[in-house]
Protein backbone atom coordinates (compact mmCIF):
# COMPACT_ATOMS: atom_id res chain seq x y z
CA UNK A 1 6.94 -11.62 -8.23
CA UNK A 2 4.70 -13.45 -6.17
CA UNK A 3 5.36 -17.51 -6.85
CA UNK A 4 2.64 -20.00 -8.36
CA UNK A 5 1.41 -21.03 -4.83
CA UNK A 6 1.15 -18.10 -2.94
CA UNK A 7 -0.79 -16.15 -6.30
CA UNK A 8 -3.26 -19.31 -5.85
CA UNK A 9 -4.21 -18.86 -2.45
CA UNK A 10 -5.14 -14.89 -2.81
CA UNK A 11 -8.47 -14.45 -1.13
CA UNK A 12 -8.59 -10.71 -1.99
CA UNK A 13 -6.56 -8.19 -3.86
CA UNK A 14 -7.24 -4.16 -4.66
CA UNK A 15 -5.93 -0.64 -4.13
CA UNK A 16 -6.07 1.09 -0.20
CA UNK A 17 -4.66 4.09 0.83
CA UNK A 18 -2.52 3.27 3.69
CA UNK A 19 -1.16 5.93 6.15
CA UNK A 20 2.87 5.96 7.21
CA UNK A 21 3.85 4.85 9.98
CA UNK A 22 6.48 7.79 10.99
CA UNK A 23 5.08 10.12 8.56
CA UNK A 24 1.49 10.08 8.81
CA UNK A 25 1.11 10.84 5.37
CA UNK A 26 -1.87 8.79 2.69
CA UNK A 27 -0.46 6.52 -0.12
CA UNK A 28 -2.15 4.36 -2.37
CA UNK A 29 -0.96 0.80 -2.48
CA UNK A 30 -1.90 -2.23 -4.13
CA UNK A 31 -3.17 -4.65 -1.33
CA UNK A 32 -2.86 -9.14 -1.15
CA UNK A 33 -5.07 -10.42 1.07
CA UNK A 34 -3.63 -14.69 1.84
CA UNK A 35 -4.73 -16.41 4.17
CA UNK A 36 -2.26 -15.44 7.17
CA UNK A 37 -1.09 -12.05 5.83
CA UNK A 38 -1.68 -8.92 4.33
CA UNK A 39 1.18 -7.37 1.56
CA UNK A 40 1.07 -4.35 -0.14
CA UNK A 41 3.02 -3.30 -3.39
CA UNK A 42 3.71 0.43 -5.05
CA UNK A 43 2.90 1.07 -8.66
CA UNK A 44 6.14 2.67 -10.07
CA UNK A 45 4.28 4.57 -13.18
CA UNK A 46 1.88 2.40 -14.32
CA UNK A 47 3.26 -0.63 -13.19
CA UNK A 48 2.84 -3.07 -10.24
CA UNK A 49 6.37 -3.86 -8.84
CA UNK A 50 7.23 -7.28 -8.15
CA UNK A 51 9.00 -6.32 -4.46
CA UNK A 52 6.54 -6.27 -1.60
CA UNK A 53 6.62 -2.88 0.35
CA UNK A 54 5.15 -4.24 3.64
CA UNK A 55 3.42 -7.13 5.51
CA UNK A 56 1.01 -7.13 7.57
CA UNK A 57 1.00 -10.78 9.83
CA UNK A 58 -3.03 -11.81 10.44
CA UNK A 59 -2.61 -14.27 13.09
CA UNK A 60 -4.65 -12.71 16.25
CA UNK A 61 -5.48 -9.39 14.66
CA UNK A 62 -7.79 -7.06 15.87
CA UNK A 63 -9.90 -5.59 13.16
CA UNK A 64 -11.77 -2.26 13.41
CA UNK A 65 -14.42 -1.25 10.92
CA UNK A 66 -15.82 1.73 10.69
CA UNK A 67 -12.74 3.24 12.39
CA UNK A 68 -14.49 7.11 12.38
CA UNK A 69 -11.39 9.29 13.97
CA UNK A 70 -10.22 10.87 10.73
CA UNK A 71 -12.51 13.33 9.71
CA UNK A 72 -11.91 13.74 6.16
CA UNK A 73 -11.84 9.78 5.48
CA UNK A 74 -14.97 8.01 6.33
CA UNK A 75 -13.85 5.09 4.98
CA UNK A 76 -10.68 3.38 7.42
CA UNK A 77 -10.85 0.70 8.53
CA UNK A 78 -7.74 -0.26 11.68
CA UNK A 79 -6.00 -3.24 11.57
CA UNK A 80 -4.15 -3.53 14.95
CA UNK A 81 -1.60 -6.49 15.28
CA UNK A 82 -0.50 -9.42 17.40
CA UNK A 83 2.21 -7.00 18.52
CA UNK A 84 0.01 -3.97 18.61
CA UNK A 85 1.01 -2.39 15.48
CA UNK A 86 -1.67 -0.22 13.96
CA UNK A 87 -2.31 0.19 10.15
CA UNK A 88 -4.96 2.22 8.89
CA UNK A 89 -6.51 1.25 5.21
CA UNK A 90 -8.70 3.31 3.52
CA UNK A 91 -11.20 2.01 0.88
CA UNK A 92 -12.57 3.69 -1.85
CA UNK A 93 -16.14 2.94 -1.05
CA UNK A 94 -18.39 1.96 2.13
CA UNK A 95 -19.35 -1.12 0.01
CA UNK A 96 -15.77 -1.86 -0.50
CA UNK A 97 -14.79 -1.15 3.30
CA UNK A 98 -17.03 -3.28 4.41
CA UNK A 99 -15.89 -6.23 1.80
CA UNK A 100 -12.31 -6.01 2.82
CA UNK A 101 -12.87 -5.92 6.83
CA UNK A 102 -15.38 -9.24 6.36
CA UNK A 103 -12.20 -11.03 4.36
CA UNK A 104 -9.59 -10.20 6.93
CA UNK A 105 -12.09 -10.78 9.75
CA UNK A 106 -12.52 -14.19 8.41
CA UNK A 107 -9.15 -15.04 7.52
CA UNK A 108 -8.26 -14.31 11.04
CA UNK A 109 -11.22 -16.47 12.62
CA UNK A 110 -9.51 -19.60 10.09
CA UNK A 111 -6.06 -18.54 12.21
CA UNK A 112 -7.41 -18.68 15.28
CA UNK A 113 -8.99 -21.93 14.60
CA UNK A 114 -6.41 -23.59 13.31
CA UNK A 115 -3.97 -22.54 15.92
CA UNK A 116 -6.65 -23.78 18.89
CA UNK A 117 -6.96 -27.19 17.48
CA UNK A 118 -2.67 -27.94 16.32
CA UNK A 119 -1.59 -26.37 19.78
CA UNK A 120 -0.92 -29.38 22.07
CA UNK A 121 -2.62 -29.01 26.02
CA UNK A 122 -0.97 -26.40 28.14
CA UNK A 123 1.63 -25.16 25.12
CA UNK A 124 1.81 -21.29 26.00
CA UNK A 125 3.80 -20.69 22.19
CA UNK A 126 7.42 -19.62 21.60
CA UNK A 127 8.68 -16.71 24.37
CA UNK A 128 11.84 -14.99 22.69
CA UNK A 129 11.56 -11.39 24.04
CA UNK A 130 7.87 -11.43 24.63
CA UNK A 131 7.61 -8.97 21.81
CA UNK A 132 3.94 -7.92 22.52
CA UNK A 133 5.45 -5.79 25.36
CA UNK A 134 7.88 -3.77 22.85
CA UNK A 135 6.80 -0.79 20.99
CA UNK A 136 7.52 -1.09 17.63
CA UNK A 137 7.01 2.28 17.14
CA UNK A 138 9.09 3.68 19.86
CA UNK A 139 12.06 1.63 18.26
CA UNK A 140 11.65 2.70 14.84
CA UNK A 141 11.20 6.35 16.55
CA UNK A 142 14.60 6.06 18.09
CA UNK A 143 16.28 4.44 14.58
CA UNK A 144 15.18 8.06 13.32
CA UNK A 145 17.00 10.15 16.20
CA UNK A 146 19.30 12.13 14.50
CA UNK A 147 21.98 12.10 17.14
CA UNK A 148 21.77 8.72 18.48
CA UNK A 149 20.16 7.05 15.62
CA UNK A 150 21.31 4.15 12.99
CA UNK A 151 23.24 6.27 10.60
CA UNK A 152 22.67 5.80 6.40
CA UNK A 153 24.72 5.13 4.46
CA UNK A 154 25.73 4.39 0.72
CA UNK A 155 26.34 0.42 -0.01
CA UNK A 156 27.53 -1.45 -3.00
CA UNK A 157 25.79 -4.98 -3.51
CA UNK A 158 27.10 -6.86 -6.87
CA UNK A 159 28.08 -3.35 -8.79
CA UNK A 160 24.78 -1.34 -7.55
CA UNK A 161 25.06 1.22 -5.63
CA UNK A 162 22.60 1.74 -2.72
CA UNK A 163 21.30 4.93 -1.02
CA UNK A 164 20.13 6.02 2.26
CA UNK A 165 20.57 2.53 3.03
CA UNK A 166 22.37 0.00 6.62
CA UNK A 167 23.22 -3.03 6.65
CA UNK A 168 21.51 -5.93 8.52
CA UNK A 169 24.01 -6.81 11.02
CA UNK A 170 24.46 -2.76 11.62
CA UNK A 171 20.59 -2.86 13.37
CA UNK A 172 21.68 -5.69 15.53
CA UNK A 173 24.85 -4.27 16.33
CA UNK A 174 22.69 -1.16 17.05
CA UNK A 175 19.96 -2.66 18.85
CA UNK A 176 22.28 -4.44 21.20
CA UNK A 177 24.10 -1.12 21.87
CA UNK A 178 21.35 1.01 22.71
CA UNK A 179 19.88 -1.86 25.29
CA UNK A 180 17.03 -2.66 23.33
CA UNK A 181 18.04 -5.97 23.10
CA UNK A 182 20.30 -8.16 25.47
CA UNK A 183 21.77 -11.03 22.74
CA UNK A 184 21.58 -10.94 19.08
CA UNK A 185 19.69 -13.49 18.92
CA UNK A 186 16.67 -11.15 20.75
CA UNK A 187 17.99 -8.16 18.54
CA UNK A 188 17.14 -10.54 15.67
CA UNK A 189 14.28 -11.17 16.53
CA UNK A 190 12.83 -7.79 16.85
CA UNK A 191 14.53 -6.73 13.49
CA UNK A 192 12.20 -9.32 12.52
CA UNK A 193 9.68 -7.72 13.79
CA UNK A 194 10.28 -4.74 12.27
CA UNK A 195 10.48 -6.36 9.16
CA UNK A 196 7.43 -8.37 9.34
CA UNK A 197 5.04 -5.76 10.33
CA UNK A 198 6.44 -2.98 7.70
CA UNK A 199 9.12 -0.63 9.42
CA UNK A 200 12.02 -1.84 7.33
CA UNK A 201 12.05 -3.11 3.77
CA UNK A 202 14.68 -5.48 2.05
CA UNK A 203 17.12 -3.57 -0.70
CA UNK A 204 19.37 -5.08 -3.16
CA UNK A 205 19.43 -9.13 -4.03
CA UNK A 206 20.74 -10.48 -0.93
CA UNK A 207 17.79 -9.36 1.20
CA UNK A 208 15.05 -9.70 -1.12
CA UNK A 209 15.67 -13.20 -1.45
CA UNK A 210 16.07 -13.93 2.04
CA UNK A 211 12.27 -12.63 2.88
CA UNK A 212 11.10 -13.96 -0.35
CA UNK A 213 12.37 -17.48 -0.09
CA UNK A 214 13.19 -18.41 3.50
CA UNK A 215 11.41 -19.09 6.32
CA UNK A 216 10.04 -16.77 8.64
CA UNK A 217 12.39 -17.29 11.00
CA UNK A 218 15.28 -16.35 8.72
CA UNK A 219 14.22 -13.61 6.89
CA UNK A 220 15.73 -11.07 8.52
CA UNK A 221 19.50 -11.13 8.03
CA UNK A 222 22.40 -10.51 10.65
CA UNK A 223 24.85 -9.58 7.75
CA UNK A 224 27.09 -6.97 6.89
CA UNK A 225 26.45 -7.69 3.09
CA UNK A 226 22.36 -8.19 3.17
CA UNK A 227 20.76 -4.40 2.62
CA UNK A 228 17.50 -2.84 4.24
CA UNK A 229 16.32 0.56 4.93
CA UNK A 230 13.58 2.22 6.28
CA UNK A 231 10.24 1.41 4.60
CA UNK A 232 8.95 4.83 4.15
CA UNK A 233 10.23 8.00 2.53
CA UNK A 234 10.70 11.23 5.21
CA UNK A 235 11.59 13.67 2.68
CA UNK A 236 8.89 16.11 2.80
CA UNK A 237 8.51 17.77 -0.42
CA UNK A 238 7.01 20.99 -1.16
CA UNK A 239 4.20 21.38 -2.98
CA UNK A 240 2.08 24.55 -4.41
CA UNK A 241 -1.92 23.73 -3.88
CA UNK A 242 -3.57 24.72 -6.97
CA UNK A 243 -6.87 27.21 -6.30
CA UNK A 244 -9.39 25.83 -8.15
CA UNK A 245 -13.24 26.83 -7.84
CA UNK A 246 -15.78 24.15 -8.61
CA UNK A 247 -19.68 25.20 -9.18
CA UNK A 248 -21.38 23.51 -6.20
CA UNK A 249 -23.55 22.10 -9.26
CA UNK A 250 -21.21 19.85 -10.47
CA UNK A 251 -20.53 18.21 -7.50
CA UNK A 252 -24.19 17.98 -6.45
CA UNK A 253 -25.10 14.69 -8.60
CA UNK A 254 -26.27 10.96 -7.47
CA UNK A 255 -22.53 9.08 -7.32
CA UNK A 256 -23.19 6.77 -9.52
CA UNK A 257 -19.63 4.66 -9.12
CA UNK A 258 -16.41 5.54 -7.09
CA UNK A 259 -13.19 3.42 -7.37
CA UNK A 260 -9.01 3.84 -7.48
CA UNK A 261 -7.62 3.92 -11.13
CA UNK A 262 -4.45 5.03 -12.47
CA UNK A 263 -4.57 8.49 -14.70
CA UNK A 264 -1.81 9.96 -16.98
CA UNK A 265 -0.96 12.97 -16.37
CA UNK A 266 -1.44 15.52 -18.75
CA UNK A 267 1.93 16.97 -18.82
CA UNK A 268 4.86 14.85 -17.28
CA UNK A 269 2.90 12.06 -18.58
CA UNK A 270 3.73 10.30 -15.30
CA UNK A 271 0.52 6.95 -13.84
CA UNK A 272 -1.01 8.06 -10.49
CA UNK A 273 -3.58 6.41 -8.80
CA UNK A 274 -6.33 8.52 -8.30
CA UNK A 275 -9.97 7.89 -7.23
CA UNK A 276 -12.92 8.86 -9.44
CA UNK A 277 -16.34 9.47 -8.35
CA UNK A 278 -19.06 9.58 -11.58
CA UNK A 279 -22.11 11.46 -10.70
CA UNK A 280 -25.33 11.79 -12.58
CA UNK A 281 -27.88 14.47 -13.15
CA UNK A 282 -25.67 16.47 -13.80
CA UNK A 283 -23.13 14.18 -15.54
CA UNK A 284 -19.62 14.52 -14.30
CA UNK A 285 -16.97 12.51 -13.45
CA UNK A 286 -14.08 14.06 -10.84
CA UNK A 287 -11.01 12.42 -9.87
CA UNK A 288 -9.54 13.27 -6.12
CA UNK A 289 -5.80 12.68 -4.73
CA UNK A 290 -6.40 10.05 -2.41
CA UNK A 291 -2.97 10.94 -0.44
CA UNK A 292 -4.97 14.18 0.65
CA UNK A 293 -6.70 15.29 3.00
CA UNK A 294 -8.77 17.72 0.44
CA UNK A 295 -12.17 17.39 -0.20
CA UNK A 296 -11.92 19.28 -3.33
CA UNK A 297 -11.32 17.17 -6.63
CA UNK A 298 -8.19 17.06 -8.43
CA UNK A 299 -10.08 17.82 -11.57
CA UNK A 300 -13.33 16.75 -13.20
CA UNK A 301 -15.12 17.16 -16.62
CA UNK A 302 -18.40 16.86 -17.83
CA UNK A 303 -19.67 13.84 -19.39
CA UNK A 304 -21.98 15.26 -21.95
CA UNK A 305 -20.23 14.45 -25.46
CA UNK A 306 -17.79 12.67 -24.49
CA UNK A 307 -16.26 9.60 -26.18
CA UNK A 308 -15.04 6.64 -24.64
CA UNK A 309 -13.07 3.64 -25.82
CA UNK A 310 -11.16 0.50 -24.82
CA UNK A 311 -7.42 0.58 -25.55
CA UNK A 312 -5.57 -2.45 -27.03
CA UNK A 313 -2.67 -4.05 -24.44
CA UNK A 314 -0.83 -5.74 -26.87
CA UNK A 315 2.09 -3.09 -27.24
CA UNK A 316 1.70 0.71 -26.27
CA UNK A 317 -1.10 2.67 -27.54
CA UNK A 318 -0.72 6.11 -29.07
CA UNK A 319 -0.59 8.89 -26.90
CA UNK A 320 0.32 6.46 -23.31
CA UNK A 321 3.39 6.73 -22.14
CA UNK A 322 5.60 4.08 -19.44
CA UNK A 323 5.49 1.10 -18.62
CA UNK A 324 2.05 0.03 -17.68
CA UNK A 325 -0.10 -2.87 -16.36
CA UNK A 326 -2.98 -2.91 -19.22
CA UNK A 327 -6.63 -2.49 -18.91
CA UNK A 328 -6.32 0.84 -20.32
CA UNK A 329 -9.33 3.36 -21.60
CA UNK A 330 -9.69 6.67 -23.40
CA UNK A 331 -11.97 9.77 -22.84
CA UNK A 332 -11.94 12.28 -24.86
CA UNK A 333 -14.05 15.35 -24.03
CA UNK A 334 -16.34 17.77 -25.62
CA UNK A 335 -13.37 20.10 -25.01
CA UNK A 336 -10.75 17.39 -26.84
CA UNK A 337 -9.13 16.54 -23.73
CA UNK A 338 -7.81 13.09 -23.70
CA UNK A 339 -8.02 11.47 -20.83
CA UNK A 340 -5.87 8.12 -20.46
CA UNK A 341 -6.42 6.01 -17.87
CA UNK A 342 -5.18 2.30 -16.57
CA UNK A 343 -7.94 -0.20 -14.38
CA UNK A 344 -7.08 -2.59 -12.05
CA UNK A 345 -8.60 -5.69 -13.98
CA UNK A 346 -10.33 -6.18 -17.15
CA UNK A 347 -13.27 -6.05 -15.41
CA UNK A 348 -13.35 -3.33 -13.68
CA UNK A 349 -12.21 -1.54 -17.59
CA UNK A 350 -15.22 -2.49 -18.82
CA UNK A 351 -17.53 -1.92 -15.85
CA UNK A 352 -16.22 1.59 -16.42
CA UNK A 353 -16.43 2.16 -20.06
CA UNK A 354 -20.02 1.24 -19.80
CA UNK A 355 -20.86 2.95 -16.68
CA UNK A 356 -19.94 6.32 -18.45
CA UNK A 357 -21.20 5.17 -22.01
CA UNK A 358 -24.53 5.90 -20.11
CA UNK A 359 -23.71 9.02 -19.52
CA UNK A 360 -22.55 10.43 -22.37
């Protein structure tokens, strides 16, 4: 959980949909915009966890907005780092696109101006390894290799058991051994690196509270007992795409709103984040996958008849299922489908409820 100080100084905070960096593939994540950094957080079911999943470091970051390469996503913006690490964010709207770039653009025009006026005449900054000149990528490439790679394990950390998992000083020991680093102290610092800008991810208490609570020199841990993996999951799973025809009619209305909420699903009752798109004339509202590429919506429903209500937070509602954040609404349509879905804020809840109550 973020602590009082840092939760007062958010500038910004909202769902992207950031792409992998191994694994190209589109997740949603819920993003923290402070003043030097970027973190993102998963929602396990309907819930925000309290462990950051990745940080992105602001200080001399190069922002790119539209970034227009990706066909099927208008809306990325690039965020390219001090030590040329890309990320690519997608937003949910142009309006909202546009919002986010101007907040990180000016958060990194405060950094730069702050750093021009404390640096002292002729200071050229710390030099350990001159990290702008190592690939990040090509590292965390190699990590992968299956042959000469860091190997996973299982680890045991106070009576939990840990999966697919190494152990701090093992990426030193291997980043010394395959030459990517001449000391320890360099191989520290670019598992710091890889720590800092995403690539690995703390598990188990030892290492959580080390990038939680230290300083950002000593968050990354050379100790066999302090647990990290890779940040992303490479597990491919199978899926069966669905076939489903939609009457270009339906899809042919005025968007009237767009944004990321979290849906129930219908029969493993499981939160996903999804983002809807309400049209009028004719009155629909569709709700796509935003870790596909697919145009086509996940599903949709007519508005006409439909009922829509607030949900109370204070225990769990009838019919929701999990552990989830609050802000919840119903639909139910014409058809008696319920619909149950989870907002952001409060405020967002009830800018939806009404924007559909006009629709109805």
């Amino acid at each position: 959980m973020m602590d009082k100080q840092q939760n007062n100084s958010i500038l910004r905070e909202g769902f992207l949909v950031k792409r992998g960096h191994v694994v190209h593939n589109w997740k949603p994540r819920w993003f923290v915009l402070l003043p030097d950094r970027l973190l993102y957080y998963k929602y396990e079911g309907g819930k925000r966890d309290s462990c950051q999943r990745g940080k992105i470091p602001l200080a001399n970051c190069v922002i790119t907005c539209p970034f227009m390469e990706y066909d099927n996503r208008p809306l990325v913006l690039k965020l390219k780092t001090q030590r040329s690490v890309e990320h690519f964010l997608e937003a949910c709207s142009r309006e909202e696109r546009d919002e986010w770039a101007a907040d990180i653009t000016a958060a990194v025009q405060r950094l730069q101006k702050d750093s021009s006026q404390s640096a002292p005449p002729g200071s050229a900054g710390p030099k350990s390894l001159q990290l702008h000149n190592v690939s990040l990528n090509q590292v965390i490439d190699s990590m992968h290799d299956n042959h000469s790679g860091i190997k996973l394990n299982i680890h045991m950390e106070q009576g939990s058991s840990f999966t697919n998992c190494f152990s701090g000083s093992k990426v030193i020991d291997w980043l010394v051994s395959m030459q990517m680093a001449v000391t320890r102290g360099e191989a520290v610092t670019l598992a710091s690196a890889l720590l800092e800008e995403g690539f690995l991810r703390p598990v188990g208490v030892k290492s959580v509270d080390a990038q939680r609570w230290a300083g950002l020199s000593e968050q990354y841990l050379d100790d066999s007992t302090a647990l990290y993996s890779f940040a992303e999951s490479f597990k491919k799973k199978g899926s069966v795409k669905a076939e489903t025809t939609l009457a270009a009619v339906e899809l042919s209305g005025k968007v009237e709103k767009r944004g990321y909420l979290l849906k129930q699903g219908h029969k493993r009752k499981n939160w996903k984040v999804r983002l809807f798109v309400l049209r009028s004339e004719p009155d629909y509202l569709h709700y796509y996958d935003p870790s596909k590429d697919d145009v086509n919506p996940a599903g949709g429903f007519t508005l006409r008849g439909c009922l829509v209500s607030s949900l109370d937070d204070n225990g769990i509602p009838s019919g929701v299922k999990g552990k989830v954040q609050g802000n919840l609404f119903k639909i139910i349509t014409q058809a008696d489908t319920h619909y149950f879905i989870q907002a952001p804020t409060r405020q967002e809840k009830m800018d939806w409820i009404e924007a559909i109550k006009q629709h109805t």
